[in-house]
N, C-alpha and C. Protein backbone atom coordinates (compact mmCIF):
# COMPACT_ATOMS: atom_id res chain seq x y z
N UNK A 1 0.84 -1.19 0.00
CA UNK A 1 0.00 0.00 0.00
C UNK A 1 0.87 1.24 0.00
N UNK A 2 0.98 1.95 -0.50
CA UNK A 2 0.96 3.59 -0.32
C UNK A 2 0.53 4.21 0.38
N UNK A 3 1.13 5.62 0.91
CA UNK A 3 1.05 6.18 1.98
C UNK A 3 -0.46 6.95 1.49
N UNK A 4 -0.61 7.14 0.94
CA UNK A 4 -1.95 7.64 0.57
C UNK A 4 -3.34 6.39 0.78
N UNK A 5 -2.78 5.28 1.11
CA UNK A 5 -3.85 4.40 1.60
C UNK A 5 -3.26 3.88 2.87
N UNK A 6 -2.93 4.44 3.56
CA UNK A 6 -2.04 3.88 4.85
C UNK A 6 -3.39 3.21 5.32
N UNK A 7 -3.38 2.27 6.36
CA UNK A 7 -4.11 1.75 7.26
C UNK A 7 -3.70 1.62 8.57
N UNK A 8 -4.48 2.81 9.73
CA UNK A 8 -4.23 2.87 10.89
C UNK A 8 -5.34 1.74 12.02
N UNK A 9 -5.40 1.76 12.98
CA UNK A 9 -6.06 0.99 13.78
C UNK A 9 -6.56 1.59 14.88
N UNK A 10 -7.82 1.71 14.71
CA UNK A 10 -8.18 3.12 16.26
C UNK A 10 -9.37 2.83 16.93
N UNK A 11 -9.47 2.72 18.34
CA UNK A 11 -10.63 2.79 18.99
C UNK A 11 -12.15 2.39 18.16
N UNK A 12 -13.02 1.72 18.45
CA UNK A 12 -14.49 2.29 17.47
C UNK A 12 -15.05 3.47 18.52
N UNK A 13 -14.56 3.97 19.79
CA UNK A 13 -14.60 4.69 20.71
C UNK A 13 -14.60 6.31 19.89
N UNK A 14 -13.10 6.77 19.27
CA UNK A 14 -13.27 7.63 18.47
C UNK A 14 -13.74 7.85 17.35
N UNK A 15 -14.81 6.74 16.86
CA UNK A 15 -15.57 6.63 15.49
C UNK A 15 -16.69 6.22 15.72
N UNK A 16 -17.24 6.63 16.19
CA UNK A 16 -18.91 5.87 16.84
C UNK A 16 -19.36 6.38 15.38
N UNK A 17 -19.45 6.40 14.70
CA UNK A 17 -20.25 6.76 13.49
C UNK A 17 -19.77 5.40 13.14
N UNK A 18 -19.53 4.84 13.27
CA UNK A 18 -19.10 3.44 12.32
C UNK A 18 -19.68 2.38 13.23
N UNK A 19 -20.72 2.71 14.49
CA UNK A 19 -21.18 1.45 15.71
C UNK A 19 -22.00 0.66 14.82
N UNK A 20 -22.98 1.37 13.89
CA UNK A 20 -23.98 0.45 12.79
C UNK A 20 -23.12 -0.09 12.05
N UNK A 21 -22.21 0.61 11.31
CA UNK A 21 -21.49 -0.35 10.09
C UNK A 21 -20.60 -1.72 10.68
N UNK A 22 -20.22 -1.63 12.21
CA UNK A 22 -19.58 -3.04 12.49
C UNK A 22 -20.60 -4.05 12.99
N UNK A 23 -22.05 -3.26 13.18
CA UNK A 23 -22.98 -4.28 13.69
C UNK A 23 -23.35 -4.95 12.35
N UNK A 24 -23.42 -4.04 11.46
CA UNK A 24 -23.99 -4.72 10.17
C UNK A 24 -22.99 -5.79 9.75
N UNK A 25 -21.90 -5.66 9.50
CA UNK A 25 -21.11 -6.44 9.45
C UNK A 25 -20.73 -7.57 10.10
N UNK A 26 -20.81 -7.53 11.49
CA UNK A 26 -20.94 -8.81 12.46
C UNK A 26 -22.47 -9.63 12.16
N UNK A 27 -24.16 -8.82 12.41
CA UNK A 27 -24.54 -9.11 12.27
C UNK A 27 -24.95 -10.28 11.12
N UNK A 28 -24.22 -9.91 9.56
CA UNK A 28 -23.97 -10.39 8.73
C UNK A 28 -23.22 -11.56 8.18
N UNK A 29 -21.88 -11.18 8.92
CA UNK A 29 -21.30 -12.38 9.37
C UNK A 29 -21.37 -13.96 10.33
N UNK A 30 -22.21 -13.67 11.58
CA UNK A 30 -22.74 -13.99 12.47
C UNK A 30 -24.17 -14.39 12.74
N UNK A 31 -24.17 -13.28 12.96
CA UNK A 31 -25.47 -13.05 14.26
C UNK A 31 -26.48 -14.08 13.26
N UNK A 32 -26.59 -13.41 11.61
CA UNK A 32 -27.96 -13.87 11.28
C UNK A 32 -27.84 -15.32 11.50
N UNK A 33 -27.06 -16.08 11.57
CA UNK A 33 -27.00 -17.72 11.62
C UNK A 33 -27.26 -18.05 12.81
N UNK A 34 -27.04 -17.37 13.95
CA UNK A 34 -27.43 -18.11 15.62
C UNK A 34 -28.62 -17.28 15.48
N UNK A 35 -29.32 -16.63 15.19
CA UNK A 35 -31.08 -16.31 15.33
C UNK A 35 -30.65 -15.09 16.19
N UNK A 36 -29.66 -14.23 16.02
CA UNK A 36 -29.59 -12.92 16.56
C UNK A 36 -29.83 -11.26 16.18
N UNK A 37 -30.04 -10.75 16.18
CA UNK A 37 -30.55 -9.19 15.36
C UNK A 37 -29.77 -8.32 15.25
N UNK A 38 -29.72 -8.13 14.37
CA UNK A 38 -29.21 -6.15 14.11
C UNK A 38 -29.25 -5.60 15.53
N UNK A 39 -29.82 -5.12 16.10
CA UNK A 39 -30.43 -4.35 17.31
C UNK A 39 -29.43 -5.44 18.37
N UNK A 40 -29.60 -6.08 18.45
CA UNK A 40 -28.68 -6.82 19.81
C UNK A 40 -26.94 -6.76 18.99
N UNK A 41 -27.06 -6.34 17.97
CA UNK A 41 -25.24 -6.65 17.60
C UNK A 41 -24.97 -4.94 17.53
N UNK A 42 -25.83 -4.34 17.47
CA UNK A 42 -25.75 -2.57 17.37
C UNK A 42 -25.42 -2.61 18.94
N UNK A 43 -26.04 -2.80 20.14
CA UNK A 43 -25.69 -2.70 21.35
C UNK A 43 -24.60 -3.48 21.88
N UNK A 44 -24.09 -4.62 21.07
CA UNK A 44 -22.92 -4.82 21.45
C UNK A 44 -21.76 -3.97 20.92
N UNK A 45 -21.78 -3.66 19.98
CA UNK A 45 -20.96 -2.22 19.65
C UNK A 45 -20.84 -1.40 19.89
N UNK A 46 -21.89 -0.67 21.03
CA UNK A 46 -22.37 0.56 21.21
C UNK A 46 -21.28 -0.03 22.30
N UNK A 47 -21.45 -1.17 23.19
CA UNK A 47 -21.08 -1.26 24.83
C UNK A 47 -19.21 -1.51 24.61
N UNK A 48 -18.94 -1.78 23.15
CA UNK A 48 -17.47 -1.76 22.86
C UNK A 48 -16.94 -1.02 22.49
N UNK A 49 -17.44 0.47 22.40
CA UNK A 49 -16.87 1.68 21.59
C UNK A 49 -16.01 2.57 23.04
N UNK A 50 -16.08 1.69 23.65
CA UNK A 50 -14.84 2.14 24.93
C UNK A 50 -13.80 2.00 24.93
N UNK A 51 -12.52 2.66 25.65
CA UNK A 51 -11.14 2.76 25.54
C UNK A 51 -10.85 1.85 27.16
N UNK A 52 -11.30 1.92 28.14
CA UNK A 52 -10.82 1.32 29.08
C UNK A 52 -10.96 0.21 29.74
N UNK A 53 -12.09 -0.64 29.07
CA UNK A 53 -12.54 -1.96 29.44
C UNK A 53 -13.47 -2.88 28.71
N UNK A 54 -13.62 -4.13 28.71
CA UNK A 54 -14.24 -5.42 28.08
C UNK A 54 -15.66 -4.90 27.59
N UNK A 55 -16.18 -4.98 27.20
CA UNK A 55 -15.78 -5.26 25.66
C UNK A 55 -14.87 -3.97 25.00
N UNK A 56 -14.66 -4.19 24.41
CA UNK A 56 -13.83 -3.31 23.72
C UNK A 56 -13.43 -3.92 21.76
N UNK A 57 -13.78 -2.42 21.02
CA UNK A 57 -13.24 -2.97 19.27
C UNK A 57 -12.74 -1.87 18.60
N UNK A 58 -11.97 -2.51 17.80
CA UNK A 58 -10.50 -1.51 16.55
C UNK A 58 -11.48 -1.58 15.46
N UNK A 59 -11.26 -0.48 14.70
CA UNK A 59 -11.73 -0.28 13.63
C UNK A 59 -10.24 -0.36 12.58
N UNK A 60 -10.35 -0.78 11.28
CA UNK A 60 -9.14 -0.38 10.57
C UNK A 60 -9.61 0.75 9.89
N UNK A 61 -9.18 1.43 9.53
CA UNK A 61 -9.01 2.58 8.45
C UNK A 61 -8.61 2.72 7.41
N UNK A 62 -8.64 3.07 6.06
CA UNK A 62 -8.11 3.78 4.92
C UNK A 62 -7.97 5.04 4.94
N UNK A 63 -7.57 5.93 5.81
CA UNK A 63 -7.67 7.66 5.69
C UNK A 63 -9.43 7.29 6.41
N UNK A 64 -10.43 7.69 5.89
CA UNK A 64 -11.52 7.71 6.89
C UNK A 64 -12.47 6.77 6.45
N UNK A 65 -12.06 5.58 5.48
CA UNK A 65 -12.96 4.24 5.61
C UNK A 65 -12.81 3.19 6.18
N UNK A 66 -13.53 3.06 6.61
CA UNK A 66 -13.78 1.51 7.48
C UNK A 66 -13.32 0.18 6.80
N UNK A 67 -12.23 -0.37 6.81
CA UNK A 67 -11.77 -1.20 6.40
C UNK A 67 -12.17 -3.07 7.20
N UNK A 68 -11.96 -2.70 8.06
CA UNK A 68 -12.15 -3.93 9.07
C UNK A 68 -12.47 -3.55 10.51
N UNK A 69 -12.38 -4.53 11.35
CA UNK A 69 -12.64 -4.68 12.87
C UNK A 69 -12.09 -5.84 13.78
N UNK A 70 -12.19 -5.97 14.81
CA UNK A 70 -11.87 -6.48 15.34
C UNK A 70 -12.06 -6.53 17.05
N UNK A 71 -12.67 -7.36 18.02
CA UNK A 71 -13.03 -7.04 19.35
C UNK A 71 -12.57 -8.14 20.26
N UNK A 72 -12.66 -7.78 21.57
CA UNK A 72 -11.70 -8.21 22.59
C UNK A 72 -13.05 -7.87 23.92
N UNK A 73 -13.30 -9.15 24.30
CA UNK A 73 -14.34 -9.24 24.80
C UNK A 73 -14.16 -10.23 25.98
N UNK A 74 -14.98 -10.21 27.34
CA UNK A 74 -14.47 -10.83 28.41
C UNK A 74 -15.22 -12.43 28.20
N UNK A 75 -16.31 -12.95 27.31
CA UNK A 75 -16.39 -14.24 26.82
C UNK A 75 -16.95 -14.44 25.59
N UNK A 76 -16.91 -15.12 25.32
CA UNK A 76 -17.41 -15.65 23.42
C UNK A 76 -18.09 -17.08 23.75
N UNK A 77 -19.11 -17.12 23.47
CA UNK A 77 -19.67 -18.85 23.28
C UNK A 77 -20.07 -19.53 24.32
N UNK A 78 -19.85 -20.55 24.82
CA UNK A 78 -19.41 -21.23 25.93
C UNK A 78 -18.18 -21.63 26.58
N UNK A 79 -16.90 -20.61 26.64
CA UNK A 79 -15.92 -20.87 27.29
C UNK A 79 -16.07 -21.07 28.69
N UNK A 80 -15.27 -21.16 29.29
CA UNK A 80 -15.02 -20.92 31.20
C UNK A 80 -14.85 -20.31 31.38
N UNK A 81 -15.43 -19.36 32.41
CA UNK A 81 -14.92 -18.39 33.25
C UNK A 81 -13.86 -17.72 33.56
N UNK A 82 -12.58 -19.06 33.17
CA UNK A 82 -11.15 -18.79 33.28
C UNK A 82 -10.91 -18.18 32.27
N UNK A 83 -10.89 -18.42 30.93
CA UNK A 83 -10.94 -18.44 29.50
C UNK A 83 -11.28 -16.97 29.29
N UNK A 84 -10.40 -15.69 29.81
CA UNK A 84 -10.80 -14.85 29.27
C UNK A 84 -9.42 -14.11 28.86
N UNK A 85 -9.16 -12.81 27.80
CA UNK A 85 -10.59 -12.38 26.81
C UNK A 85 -10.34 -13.02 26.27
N UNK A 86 -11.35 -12.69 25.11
CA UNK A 86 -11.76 -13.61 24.35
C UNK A 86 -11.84 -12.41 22.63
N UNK A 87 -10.73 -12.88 22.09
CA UNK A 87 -11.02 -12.01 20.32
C UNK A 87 -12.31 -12.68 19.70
N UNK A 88 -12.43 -11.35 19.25
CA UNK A 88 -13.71 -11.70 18.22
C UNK A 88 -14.36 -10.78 17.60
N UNK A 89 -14.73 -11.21 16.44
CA UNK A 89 -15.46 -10.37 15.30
C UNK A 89 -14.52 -9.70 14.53
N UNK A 90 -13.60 -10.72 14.05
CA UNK A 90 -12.32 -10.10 13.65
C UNK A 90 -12.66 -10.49 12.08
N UNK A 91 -12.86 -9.08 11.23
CA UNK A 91 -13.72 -8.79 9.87
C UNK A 91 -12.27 -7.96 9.35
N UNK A 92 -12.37 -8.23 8.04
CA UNK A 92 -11.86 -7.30 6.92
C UNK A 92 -12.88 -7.44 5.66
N UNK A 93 -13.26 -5.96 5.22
CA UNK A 93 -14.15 -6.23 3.85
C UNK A 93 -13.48 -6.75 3.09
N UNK A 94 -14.39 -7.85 2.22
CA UNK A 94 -14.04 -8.07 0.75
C UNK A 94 -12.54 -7.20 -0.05
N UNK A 95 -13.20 -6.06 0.03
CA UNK A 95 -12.15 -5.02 -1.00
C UNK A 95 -11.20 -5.15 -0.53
N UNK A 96 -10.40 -5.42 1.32
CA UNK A 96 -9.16 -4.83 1.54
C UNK A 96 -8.96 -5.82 1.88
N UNK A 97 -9.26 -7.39 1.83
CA UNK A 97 -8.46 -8.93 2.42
C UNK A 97 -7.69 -9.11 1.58
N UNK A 98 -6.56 -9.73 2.26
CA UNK A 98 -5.13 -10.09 1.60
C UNK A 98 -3.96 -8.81 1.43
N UNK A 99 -4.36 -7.85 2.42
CA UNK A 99 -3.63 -6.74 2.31
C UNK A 99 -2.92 -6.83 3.92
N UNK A 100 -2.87 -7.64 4.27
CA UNK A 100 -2.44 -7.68 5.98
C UNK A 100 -3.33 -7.47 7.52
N UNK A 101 -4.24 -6.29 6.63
CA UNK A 101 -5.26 -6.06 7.49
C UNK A 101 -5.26 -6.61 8.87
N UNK A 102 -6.04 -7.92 8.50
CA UNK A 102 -6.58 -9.08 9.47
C UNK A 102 -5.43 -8.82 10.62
N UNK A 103 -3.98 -9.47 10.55
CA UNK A 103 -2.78 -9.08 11.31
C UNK A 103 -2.27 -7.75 12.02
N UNK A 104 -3.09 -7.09 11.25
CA UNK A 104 -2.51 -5.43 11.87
C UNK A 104 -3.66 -5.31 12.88
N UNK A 105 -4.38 -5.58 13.01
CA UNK A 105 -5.98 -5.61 13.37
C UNK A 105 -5.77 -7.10 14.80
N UNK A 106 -4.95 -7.87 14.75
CA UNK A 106 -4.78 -9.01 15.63
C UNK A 106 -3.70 -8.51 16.19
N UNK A 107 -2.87 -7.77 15.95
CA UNK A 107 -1.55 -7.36 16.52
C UNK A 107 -1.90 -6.30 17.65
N UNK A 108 -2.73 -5.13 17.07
CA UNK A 108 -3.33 -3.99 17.72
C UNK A 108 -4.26 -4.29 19.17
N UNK A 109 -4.75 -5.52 18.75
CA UNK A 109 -5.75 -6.07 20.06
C UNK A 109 -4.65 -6.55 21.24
N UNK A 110 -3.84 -7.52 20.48
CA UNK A 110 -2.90 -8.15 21.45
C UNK A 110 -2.40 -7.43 22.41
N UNK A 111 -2.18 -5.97 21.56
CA UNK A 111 -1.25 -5.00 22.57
C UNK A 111 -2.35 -4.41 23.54
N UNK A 112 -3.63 -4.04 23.16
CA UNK A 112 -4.10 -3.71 24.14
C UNK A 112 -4.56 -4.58 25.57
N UNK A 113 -4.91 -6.23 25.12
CA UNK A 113 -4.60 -7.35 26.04
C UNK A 113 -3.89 -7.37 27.05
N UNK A 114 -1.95 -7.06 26.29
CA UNK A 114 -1.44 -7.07 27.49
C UNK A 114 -1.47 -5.42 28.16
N UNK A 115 -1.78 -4.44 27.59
CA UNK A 115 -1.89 -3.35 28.71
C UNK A 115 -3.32 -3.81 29.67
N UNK A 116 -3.52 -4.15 29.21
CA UNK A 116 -5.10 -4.47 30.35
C UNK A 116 -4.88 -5.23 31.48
N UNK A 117 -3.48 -5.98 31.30
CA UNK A 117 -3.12 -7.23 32.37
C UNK A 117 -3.11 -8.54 31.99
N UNK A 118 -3.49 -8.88 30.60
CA UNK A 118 -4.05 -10.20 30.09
C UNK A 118 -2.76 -11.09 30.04
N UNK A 119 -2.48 -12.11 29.82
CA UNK A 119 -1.46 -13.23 29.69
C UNK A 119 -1.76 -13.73 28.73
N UNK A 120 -3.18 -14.45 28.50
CA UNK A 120 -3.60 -14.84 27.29
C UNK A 120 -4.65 -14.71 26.81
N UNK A 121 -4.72 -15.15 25.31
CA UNK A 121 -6.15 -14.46 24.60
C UNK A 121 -6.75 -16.16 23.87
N UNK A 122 -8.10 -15.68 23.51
CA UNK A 122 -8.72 -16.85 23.46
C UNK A 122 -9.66 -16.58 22.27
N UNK A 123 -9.70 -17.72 21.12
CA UNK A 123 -10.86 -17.56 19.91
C UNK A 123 -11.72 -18.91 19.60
N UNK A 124 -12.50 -18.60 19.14
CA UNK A 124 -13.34 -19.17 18.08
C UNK A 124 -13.35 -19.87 16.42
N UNK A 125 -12.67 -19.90 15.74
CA UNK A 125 -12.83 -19.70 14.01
C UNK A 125 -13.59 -20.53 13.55
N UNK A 126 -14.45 -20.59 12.35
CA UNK A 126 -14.73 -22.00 11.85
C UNK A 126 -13.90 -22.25 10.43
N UNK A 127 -12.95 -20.84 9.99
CA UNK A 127 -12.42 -21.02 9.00
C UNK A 127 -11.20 -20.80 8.28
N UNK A 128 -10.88 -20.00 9.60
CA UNK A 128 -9.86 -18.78 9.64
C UNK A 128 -8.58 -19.49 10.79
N UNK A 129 -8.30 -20.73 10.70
CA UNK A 129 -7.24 -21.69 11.66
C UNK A 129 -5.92 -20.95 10.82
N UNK A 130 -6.01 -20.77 9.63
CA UNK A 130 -4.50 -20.69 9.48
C UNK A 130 -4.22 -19.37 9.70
N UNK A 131 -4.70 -18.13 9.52
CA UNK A 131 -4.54 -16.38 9.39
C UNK A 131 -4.28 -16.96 10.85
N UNK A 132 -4.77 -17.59 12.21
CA UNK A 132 -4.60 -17.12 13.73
C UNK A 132 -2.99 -18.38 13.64
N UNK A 133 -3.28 -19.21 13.50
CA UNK A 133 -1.92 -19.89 13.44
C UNK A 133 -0.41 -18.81 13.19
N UNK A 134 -0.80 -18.29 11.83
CA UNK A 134 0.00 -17.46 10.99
C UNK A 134 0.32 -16.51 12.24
N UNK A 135 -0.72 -15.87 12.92
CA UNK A 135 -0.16 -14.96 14.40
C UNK A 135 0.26 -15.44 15.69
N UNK A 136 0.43 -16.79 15.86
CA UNK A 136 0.55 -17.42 17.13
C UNK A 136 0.07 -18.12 17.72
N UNK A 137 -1.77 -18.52 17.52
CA UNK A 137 -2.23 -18.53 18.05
C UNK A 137 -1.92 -20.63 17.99
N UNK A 138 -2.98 -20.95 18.87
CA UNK A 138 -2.41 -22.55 18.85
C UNK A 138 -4.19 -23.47 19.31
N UNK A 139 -4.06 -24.51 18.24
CA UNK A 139 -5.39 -25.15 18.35
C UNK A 139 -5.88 -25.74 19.27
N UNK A 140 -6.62 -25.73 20.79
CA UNK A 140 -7.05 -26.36 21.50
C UNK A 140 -7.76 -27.32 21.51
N UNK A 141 -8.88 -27.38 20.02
CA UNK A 141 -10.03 -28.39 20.23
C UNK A 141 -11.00 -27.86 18.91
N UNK A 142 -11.66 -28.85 18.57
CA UNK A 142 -12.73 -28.27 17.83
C UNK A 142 -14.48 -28.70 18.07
N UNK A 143 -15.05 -28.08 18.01
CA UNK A 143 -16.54 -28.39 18.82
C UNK A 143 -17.64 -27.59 18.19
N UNK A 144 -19.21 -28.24 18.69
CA UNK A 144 -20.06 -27.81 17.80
C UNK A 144 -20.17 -25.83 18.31
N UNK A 145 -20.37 -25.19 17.95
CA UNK A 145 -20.39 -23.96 18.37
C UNK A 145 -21.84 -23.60 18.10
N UNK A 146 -22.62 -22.55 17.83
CA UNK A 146 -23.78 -22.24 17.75
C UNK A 146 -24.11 -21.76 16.57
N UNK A 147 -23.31 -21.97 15.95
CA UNK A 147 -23.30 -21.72 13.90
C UNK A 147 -22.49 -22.45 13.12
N UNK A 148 -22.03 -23.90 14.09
CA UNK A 148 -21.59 -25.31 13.48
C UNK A 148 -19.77 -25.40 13.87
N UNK A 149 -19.40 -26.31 13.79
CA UNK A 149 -18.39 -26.64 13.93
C UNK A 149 -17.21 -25.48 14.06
N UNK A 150 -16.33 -25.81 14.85
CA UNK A 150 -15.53 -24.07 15.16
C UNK A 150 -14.41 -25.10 16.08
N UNK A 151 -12.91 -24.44 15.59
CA UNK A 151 -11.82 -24.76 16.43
C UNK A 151 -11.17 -23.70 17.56
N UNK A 152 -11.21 -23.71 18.57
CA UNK A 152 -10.99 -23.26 20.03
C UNK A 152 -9.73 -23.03 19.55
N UNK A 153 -8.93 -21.56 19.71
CA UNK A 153 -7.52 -21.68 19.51
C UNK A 153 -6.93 -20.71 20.88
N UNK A 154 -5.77 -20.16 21.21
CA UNK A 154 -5.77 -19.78 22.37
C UNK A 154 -3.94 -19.07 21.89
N UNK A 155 -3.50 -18.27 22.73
CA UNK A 155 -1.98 -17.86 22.70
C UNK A 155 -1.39 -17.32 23.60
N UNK A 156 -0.82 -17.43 24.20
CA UNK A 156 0.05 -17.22 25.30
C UNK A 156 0.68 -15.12 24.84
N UNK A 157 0.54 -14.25 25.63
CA UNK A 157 0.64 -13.31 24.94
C UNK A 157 2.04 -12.67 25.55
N UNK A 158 2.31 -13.57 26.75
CA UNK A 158 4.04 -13.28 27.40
C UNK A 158 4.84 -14.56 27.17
N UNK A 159 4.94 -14.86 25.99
CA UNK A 159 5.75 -16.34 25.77
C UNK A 159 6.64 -16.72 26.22
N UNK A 160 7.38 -15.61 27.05
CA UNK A 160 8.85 -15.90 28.01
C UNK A 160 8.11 -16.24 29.54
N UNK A 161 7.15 -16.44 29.43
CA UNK A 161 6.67 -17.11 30.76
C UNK A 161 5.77 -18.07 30.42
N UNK A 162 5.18 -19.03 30.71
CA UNK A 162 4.44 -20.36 30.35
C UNK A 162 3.98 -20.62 31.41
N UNK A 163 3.07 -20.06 32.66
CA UNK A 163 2.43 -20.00 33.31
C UNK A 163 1.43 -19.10 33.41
């Protein structure tokens, strides 16, 4: 890319104009397959457009379009209690996949993880094993999820410690 299409990574906190366009997009991705609404994925965006705590989501950028997303959330699915956070809703449009995105967008979360205190982070995919592999992440299990089959992956986010 060119500096004239740079792609930054920022809060959806300082872009609340974009809370519908990541619901639409999750919703789309998601929601419509577990029997969930627009309106319940708009309020989960609304409750992640914060800078200092769970839930929390990155928007990517092109200069001032919405490229992708990405959120960091205290559970996803049926994990444990222990099992937190938890990434998710990690989107790049059509137009800008295969441009790194996805990674700049998984990198950006990580860091905010460990400022939060986190050790490790925890996902979902049903399709996307190799892009989280490709960042670290490592396969725990695979199980029915609530929109079909999905592999549990997980990553250690201080690798010089293993506790």
């Amino acid at each position: 890319m060119t500096e004239d299409n740079r792609i930054t990574i920022e809060y959806l906190a300082d872009h609340k104009q974009y809370i519908d366009l990541c619901a639409s997009w999750a919703y789309g991705c998601w929601g419509c397959r577990t029997h969930g609404s627009f309106e319940r994925s708009a309020d989960m965006f609304q409750k992640g457009a914060n800078k200092t705590d769970l839930p929390m989501t990155f928007i990517a950028l092109c200069g001032d379009m919405p490229t992708g997303m990405i959120s960091l959330w205290e559970s996803d699915h049926d994990g444990s209690p222990d099992q937190i956070p938890w990434l998710a809703s990690l989107y790049v449009h059509p137009l800008y996949r295969g441009k790194g995105i996805a990674s700049l967008l998984i990198e950006r979360l990580e860091k905010e993880a460990v400022d939060l205190g986190f050790k490790i982070i925890w996902l979902f995919t049903e399709d996307a094993e190799h892009l989280y592999e490709k960042n670290g992440f490592s396969k725990v299990e695979t199980k029915m999820a609530k929109y079909g089959m999905a592999t549990m992956m997980v990553k250690n986010l201080n690798p010089a410690h293993t506790d």
